[in-house]
C-alpha atoms as a PDB file:
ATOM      1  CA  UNK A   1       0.000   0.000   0.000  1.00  0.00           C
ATOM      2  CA  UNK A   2       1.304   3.554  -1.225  1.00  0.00           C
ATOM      3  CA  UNK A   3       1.669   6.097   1.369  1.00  0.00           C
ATOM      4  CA  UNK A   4      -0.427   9.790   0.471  1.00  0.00           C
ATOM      5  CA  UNK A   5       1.209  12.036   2.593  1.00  0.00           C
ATOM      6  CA  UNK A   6       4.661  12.903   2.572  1.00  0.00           C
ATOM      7  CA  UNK A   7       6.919  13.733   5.952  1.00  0.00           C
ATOM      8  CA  UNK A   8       8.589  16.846   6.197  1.00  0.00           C
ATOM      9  CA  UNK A   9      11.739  14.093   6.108  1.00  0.00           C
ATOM     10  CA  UNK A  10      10.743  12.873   2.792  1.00  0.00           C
ATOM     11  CA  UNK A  11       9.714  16.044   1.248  1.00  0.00           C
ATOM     12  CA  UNK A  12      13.122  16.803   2.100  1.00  0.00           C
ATOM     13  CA  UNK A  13      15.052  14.383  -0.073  1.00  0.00           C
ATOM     14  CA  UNK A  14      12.300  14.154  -3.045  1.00  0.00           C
ATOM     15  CA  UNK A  15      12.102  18.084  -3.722  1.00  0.00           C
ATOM     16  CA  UNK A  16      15.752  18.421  -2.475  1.00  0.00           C
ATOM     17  CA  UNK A  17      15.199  21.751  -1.477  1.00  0.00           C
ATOM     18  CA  UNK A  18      18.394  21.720   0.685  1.00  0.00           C
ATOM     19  CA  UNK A  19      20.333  22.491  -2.356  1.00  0.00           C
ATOM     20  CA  UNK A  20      18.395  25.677  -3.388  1.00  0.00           C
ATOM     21  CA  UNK A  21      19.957  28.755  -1.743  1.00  0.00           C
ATOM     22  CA  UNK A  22      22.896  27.358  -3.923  1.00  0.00           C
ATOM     23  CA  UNK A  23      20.687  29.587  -6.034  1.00  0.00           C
ATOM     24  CA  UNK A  24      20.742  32.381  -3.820  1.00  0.00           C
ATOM     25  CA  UNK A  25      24.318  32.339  -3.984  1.00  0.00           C
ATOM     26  CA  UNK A  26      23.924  32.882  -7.775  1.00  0.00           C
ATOM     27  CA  UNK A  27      21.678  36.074  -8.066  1.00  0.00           C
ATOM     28  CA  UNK A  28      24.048  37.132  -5.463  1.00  0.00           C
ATOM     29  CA  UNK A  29      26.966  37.387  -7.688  1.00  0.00           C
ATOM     30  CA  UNK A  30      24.453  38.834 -10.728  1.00  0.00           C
ATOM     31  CA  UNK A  31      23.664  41.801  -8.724  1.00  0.00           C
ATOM     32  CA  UNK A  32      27.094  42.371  -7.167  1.00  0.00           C
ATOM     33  CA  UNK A  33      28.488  42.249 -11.150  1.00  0.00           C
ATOM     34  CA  UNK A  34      26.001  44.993 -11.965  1.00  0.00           C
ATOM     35  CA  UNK A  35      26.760  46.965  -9.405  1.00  0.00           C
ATOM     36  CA  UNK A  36      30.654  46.853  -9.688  1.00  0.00           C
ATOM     37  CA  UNK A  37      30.355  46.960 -13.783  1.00  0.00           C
ATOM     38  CA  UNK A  38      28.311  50.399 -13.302  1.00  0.00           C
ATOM     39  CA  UNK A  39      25.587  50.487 -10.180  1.00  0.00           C
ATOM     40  CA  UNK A  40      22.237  47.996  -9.189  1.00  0.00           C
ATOM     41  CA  UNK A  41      19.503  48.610  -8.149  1.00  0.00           C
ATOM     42  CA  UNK A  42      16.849  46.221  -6.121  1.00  0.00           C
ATOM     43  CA  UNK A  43      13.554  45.678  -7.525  1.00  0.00           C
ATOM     44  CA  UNK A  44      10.286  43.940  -7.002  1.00  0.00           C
ATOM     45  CA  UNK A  45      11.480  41.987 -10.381  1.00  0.00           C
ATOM     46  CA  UNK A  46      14.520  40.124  -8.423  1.00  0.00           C
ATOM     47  CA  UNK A  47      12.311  39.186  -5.679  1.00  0.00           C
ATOM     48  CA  UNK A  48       9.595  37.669  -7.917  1.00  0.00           C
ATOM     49  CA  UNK A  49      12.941  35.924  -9.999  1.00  0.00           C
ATOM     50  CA  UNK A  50      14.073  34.845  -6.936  1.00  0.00           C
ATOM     51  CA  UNK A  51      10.972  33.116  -5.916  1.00  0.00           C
ATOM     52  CA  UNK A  52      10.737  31.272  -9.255  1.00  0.00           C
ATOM     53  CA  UNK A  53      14.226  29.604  -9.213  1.00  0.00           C
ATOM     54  CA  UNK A  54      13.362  28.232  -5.688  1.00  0.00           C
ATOM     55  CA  UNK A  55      10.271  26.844  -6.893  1.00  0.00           C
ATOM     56  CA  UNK A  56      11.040  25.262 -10.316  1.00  0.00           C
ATOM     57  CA  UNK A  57      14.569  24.127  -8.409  1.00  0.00           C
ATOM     58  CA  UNK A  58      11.964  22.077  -5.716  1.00  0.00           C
ATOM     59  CA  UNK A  59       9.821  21.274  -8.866  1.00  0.00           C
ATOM     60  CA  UNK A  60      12.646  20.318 -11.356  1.00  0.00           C
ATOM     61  CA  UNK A  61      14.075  17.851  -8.441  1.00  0.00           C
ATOM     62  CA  UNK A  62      10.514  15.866  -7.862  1.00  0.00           C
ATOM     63  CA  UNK A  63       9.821  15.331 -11.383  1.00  0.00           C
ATOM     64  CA  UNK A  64      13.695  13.988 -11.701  1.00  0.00           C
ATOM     65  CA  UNK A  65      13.109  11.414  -8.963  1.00  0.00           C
ATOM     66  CA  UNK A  66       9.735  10.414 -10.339  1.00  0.00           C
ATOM     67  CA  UNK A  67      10.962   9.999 -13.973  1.00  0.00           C
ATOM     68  CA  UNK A  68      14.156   8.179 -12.446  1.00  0.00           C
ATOM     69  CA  UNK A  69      11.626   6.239 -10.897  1.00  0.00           C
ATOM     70  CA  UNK A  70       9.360   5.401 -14.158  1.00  0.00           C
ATOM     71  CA  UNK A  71      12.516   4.790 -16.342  1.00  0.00           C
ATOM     72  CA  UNK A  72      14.435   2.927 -14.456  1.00  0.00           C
ATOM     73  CA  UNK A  73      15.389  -0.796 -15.763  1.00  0.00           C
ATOM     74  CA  UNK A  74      17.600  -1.876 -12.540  1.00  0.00           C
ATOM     75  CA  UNK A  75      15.016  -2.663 -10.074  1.00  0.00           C
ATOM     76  CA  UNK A  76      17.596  -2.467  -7.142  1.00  0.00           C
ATOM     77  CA  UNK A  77      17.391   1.176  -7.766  1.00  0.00           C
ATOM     78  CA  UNK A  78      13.253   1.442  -8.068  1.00  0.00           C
ATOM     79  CA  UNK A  79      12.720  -0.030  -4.746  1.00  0.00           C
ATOM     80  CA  UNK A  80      15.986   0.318  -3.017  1.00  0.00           C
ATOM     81  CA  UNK A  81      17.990   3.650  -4.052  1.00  0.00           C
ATOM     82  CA  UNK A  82      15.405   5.851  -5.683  1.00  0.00           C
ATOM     83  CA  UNK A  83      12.680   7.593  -2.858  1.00  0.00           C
ATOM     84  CA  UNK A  84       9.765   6.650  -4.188  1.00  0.00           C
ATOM     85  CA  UNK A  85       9.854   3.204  -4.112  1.00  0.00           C
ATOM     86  CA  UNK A  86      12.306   2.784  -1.064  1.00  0.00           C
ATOM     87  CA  UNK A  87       9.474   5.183   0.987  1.00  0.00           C
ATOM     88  CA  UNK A  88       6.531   3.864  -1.274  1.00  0.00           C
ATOM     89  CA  UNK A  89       5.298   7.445  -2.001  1.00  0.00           C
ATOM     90  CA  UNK A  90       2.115   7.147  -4.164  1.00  0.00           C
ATOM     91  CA  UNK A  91       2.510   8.682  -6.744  1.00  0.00           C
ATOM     92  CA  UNK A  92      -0.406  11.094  -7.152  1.00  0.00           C
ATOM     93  CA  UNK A  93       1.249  12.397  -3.877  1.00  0.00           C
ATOM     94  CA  UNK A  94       3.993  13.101  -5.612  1.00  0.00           C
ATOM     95  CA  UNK A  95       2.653  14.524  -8.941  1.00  0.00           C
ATOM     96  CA  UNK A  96       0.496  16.897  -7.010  1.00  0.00           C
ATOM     97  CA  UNK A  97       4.041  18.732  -5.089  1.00  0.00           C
ATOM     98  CA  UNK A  98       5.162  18.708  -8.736  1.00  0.00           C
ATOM     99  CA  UNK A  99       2.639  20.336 -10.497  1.00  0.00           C
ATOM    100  CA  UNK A 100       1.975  22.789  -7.563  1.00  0.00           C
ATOM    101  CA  UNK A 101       5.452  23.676  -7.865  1.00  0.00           C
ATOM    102  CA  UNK A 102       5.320  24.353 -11.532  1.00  0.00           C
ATOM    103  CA  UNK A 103       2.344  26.288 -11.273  1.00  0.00           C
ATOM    104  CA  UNK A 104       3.661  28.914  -9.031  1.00  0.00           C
ATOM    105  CA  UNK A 105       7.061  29.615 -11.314  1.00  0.00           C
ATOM    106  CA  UNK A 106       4.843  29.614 -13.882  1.00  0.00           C
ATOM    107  CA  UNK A 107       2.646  32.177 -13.009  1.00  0.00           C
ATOM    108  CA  UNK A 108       5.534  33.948 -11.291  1.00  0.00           C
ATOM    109  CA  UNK A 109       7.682  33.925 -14.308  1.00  0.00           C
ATOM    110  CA  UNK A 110       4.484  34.949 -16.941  1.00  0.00           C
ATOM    111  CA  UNK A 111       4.631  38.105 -13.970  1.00  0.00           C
ATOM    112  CA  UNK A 112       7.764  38.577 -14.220  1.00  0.00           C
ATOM    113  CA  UNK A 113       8.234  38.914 -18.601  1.00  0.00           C
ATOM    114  CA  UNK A 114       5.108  41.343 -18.627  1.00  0.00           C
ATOM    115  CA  UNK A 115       7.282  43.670 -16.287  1.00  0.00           C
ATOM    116  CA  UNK A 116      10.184  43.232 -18.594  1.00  0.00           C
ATOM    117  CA  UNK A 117      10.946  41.399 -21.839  1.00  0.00           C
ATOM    118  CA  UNK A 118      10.274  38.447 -24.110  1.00  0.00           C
ATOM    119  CA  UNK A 119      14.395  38.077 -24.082  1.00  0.00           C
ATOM    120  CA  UNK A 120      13.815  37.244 -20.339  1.00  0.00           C
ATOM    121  CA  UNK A 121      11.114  34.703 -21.570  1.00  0.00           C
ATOM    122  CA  UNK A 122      13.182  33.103 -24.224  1.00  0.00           C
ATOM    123  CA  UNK A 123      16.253  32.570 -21.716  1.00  0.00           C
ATOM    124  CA  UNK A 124      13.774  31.603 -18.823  1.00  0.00           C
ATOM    125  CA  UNK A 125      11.890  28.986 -21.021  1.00  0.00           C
ATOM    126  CA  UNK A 126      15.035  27.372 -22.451  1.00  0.00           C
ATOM    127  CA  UNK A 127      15.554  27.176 -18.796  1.00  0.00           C
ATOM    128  CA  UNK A 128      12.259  25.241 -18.157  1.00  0.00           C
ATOM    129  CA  UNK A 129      12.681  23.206 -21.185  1.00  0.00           C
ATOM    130  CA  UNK A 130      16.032  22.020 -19.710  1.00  0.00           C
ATOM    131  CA  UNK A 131      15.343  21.579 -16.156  1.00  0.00           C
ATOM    132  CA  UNK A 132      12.338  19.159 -17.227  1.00  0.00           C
ATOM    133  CA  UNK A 133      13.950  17.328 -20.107  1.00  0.00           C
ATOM    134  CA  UNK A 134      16.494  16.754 -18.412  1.00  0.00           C
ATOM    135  CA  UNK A 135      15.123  13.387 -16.780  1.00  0.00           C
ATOM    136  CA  UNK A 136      12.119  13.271 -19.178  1.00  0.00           C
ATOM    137  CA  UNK A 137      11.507  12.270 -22.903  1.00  0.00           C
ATOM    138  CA  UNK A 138      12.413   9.146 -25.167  1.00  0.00           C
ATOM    139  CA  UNK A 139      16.377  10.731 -24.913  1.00  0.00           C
ATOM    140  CA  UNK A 140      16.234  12.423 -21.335  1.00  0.00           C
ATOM    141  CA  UNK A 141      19.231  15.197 -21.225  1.00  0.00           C
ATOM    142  CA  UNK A 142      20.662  13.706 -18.323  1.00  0.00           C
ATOM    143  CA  UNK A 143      21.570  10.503 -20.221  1.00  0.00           C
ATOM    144  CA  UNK A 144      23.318  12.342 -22.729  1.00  0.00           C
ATOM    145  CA  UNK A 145      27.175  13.583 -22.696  1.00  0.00           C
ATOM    146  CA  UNK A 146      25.999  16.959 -22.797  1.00  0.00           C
ATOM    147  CA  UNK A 147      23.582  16.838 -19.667  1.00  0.00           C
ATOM    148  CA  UNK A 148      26.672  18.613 -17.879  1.00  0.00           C
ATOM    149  CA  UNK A 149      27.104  21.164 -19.704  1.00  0.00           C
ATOM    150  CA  UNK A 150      23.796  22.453 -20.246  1.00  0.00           C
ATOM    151  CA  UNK A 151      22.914  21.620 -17.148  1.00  0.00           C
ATOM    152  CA  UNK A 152      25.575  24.537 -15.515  1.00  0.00           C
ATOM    153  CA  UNK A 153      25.208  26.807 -18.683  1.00  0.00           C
ATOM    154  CA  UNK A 154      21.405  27.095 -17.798  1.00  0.00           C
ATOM    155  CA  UNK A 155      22.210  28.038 -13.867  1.00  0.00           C
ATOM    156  CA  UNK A 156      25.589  29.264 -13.745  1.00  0.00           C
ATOM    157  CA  UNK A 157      25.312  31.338 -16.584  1.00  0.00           C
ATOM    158  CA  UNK A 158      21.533  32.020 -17.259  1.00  0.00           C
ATOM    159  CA  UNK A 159      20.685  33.239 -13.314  1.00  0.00           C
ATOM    160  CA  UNK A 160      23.328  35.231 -13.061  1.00  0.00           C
ATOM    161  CA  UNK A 161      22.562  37.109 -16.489  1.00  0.00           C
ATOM    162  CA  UNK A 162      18.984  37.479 -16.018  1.00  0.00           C
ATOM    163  CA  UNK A 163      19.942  38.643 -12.198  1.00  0.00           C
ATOM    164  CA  UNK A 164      22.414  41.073 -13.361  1.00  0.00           C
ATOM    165  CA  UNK A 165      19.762  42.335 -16.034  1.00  0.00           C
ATOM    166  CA  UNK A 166      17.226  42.820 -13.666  1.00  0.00           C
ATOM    167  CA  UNK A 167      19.237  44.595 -11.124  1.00  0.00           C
ATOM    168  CA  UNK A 168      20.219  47.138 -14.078  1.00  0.00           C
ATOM    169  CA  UNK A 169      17.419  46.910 -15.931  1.00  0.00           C
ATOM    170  CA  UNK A 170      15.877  49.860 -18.382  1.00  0.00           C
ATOM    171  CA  UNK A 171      13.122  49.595 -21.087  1.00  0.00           C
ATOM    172  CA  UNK A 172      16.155  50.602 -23.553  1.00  0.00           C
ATOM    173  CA  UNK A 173      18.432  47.836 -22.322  1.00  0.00           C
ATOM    174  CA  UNK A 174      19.928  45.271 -24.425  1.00  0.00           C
ATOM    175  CA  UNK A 175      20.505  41.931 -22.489  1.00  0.00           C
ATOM    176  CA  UNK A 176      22.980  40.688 -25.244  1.00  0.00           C
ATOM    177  CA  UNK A 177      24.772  43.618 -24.526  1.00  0.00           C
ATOM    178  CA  UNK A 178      25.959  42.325 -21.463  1.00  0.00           C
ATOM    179  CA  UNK A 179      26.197  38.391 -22.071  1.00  0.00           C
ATOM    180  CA  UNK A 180      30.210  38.299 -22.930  1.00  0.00           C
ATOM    181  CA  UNK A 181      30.676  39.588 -19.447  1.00  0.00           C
ATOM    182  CA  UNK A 182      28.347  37.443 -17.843  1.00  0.00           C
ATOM    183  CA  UNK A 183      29.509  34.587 -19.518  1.00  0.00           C
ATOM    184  CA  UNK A 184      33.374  35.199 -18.017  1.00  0.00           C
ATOM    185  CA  UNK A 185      32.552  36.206 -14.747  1.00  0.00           C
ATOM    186  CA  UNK A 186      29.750  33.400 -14.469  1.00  0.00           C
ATOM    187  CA  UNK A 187      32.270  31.078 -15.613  1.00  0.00           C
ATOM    188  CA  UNK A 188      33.550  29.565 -12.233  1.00  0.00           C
ATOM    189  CA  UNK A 189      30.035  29.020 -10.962  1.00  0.00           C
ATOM    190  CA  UNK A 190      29.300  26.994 -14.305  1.00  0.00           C
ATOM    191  CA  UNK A 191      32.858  25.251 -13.992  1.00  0.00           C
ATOM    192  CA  UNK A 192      32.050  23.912 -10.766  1.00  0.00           C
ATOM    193  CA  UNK A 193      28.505  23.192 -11.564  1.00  0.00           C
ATOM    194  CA  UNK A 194      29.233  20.840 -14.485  1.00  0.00           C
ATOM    195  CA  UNK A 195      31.928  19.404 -11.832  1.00  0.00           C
ATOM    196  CA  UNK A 196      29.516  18.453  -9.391  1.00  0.00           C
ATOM    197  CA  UNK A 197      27.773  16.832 -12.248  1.00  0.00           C
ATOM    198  CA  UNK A 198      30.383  14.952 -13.936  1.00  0.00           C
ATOM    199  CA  UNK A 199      31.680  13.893 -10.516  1.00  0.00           C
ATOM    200  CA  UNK A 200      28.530  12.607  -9.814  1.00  0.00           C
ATOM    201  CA  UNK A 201      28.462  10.661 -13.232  1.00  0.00           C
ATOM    202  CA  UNK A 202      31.940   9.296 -12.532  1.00  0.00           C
ATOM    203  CA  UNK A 203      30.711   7.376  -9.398  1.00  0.00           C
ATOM    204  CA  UNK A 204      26.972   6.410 -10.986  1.00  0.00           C
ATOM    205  CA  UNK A 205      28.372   4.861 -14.241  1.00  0.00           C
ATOM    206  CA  UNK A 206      28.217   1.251 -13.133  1.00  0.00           C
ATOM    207  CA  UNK A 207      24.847   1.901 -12.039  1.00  0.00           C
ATOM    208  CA  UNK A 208      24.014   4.178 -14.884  1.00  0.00           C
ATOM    209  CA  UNK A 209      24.683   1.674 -17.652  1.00  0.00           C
ATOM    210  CA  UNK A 210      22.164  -0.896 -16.705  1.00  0.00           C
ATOM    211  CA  UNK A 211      19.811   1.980 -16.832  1.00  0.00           C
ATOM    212  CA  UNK A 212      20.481   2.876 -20.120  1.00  0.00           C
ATOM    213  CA  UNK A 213      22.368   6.365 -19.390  1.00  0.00           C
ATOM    214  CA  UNK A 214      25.286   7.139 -21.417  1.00  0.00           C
ATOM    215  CA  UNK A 215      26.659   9.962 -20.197  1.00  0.00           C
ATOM    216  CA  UNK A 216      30.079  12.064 -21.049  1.00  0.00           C
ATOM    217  CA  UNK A 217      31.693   9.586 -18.632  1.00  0.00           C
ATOM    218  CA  UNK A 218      30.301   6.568 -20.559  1.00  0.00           C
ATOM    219  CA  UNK A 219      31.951   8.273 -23.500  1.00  0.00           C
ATOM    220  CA  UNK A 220      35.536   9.123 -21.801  1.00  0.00           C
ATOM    221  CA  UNK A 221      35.871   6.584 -19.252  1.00  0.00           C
ATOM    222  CA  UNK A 222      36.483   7.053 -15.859  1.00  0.00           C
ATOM    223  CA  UNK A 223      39.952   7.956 -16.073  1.00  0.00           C
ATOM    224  CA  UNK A 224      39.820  10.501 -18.505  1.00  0.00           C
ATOM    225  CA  UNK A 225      36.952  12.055 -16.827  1.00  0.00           C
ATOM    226  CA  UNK A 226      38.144  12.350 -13.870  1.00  0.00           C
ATOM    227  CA  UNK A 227      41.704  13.941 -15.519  1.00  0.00           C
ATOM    228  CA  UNK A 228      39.410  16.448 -16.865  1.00  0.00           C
ATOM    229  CA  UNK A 229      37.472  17.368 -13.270  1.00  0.00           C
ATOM    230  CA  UNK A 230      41.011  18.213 -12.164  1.00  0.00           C
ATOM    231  CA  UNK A 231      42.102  20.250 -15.186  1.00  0.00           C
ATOM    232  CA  UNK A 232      39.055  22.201 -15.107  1.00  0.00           C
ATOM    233  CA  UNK A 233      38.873  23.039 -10.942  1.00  0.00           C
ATOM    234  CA  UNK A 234      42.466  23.968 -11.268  1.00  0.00           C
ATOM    235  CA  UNK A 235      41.864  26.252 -14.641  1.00  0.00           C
ATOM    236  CA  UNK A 236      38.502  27.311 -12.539  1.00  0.00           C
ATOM    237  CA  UNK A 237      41.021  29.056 -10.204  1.00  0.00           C
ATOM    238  CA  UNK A 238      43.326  30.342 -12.550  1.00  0.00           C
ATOM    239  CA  UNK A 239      40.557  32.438 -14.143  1.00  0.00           C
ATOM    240  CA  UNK A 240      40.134  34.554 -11.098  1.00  0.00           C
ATOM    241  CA  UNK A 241      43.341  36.312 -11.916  1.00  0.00           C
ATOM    242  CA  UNK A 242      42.110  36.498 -15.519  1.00  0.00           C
ATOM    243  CA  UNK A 243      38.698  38.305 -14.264  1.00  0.00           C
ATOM    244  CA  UNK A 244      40.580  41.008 -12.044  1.00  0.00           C
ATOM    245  CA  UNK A 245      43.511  41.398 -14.648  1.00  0.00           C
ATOM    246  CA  UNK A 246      40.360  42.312 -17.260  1.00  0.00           C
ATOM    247  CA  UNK A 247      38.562  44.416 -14.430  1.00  0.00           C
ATOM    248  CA  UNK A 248      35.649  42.426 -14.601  1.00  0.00           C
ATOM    249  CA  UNK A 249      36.245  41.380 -10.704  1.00  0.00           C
ATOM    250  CA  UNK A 250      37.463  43.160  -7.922  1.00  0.00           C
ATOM    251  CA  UNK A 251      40.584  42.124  -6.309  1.00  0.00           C
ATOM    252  CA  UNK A 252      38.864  39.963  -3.060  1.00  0.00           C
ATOM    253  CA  UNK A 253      37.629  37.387  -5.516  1.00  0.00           C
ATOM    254  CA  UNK A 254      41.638  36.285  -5.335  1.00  0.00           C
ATOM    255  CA  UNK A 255      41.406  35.355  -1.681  1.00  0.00           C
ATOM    256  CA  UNK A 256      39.798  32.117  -3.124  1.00  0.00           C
ATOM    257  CA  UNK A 257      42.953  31.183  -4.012  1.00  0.00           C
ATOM    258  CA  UNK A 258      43.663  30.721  -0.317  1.00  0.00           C
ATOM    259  CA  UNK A 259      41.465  27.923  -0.831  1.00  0.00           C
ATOM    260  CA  UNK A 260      43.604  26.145  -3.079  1.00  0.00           C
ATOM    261  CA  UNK A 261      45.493  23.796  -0.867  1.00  0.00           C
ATOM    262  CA  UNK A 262      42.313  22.136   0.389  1.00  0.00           C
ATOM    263  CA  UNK A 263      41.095  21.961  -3.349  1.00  0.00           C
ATOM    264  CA  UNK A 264      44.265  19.969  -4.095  1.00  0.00           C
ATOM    265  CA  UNK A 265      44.479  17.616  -1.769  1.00  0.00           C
ATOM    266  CA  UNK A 266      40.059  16.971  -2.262  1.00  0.00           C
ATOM    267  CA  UNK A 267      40.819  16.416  -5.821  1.00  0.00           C
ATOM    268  CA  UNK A 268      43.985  13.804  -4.822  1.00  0.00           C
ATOM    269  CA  UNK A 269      41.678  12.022  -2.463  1.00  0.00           C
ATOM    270  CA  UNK A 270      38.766  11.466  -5.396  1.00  0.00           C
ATOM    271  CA  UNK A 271      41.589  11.089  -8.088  1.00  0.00           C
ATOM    272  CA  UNK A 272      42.671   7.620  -5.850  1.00  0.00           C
ATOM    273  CA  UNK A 273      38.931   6.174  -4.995  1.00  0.00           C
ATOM    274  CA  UNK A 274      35.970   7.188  -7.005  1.00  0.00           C
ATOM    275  CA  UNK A 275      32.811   6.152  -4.011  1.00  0.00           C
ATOM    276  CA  UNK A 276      29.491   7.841  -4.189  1.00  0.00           C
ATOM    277  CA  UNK A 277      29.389   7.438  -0.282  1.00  0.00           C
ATOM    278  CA  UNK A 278      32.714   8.641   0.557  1.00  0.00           C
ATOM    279  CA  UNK A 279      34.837  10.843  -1.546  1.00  0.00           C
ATOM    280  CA  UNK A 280      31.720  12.018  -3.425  1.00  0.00           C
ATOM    281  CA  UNK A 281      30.379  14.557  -1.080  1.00  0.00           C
ATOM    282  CA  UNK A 282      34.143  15.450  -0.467  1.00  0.00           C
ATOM    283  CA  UNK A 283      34.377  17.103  -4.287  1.00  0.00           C
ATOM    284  CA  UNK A 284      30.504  18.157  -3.780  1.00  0.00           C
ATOM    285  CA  UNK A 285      31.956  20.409  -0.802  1.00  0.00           C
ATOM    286  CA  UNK A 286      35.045  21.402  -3.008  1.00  0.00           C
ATOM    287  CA  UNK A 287      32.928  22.818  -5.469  1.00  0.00           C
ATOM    288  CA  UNK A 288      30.276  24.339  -2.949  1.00  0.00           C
ATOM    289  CA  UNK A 289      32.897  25.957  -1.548  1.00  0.00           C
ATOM    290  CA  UNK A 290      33.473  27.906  -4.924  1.00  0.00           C
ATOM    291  CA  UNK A 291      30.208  28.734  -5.290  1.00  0.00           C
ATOM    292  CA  UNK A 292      29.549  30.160  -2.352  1.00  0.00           C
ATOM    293  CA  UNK A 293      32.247  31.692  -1.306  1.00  0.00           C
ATOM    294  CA  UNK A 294      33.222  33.520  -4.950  1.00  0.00           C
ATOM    295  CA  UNK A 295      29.846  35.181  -4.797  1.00  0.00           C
ATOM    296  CA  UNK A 296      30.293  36.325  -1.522  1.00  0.00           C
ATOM    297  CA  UNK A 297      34.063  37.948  -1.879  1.00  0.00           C
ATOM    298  CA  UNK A 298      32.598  39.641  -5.753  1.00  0.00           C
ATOM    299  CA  UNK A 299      29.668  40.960  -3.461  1.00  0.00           C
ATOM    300  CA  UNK A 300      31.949  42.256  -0.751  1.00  0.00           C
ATOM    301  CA  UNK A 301      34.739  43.451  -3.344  1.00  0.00           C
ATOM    302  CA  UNK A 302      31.980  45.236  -5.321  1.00  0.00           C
ATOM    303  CA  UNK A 303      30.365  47.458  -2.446  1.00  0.00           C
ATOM    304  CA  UNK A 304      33.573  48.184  -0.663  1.00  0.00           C
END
């Protein structure tokens, strides 16, 4: 028999709303870049924006476990590792926080394009479209060897450029104007984003394959993969000198570099033993770390 309530506990891992002022930390760095590229200012708009990525994040993360659920083949992971059937949600339960979810950044984000633009539409639906094919559809995104990439291009890059826009924002703007910036100084968010990701791949492929994913690691193998998740979080801090060389970051971004040390030896401990259980969450902190703390520093940098 199904269970038709969910526990706070539950609701907890299913929507995995833990992870979403991650997002926070993002908008954070978009209105910090327009105010140290030439002065923000706060708005009803970002508040409303705001509100939507927290809801489509919850929304986005239920409809991923329930179409991990439908498609998978391994039934170790439909009644063991996936939520659903380890808790025996029903599933109407589940559908229901889904499409409640979706309603409310829908409505929110139809708000939110009549007080601006159709370019904020265009760049928020491509957003939608990814977040919910990216588990869902005869070729789901996140069995493809591009799921990573999109995947941080659509929240490392797009939040931060529609948060920067919207903290500067003018009837006469042009939000293409702005998008080669955005794109560099977004850059080590997206970086560690598509990380997390591949990291996460690495350690799933041998349960990934029965379940028909191929992703970039199926493609590269787990060596090569995991060469290239220590190129790229070493280049990731590398480009912090190239942001403040190009004044497109104030100087206190480079105290992230104090950081590097710890990165190093993370990366040395997940280069020896790929585990999902133990060095896993060791490279998820490495990367949170970045995330979190680059925003912060480009916030502090940019108002003092």
């Amino acid at each position: 028999m199904t269970k038709k309530g969910l526990t706070f506990k539950q609701f907890w891992e299913l929507s995995e709303v833990y992870t979403a002022p991650l997002n926070l930390f993002i908008i954070l760095l978009g209105i910090s870049a327009a105010h140290y590229l030439g002065g923000a200012t706060l708005s009803i708009n970002l508040t409303v924006f705001t509100c939507i990525i927290i809801s489509f994040h919850v929304a986005v993360n239920i409809f991923n476990h329930w179409q991990d659920y439908n498609n998978a083949q391994d039934e170790h992971y439909k009644t063991v590792t996936n939520i659903i059937g380890r808790d025996n949600l029903s599933l109407k339960t589940v559908k229901g926080y889904f499409y409640s979810a979706m309603i409310i950044s829908f409505v929110l984000g139809t708000y939110l394009v009549s007080q601006t633009n159709l370019f904020v539409g265009l760049l928020g639906g491509i957003g939608f479209y990814i977040g919910l094919f990216y588990s869902y559809g005869k070729y789901p995104l996140n069995s493809l060897p591009i799921a990573e990439t999109i995947t941080a291009i659509a929240s490392g890059f797009f939040i931060t450029l529609i948060s920067y826009y919207l903290a500067t924002y003018t009837e006469s703007q042009s939000l293409a104007h702005f998008m080669t910036k955005l794109a560099g100084i977004s850059l080590p968010l997206v970086i560690s984003m598509f990380n997390n990701l591949l990291a996460n791949n690495i350690c799933d492929l041998e349960e990934d394959i029965p379940n028909g994913r191929k992703t970039l690691v199926y493609y590269l193998g787990k060596p090569r993969a995991v060469n290239l998740l220590l190129f790229l979080s070493v280049f990731n801090y590398l480009w912090l000198v190239v942001l403040v060389f190009l004044q497109l970051a104030p100087v206190t971004v480079l105290l992230l570099l104090l950081a590097l040390p710890f990165v190093l030896k993370s990366l040395k401990v997940f280069k020896h033993k790929q585990d999902k259980q133990t060095t896993f969450p060791i490279i998820l902190k490495t990367m949170s770390l970045t995330m979190v703390l680059y925003p912060i520093l480009y916030f502090l940098g940019s108002y003092l």
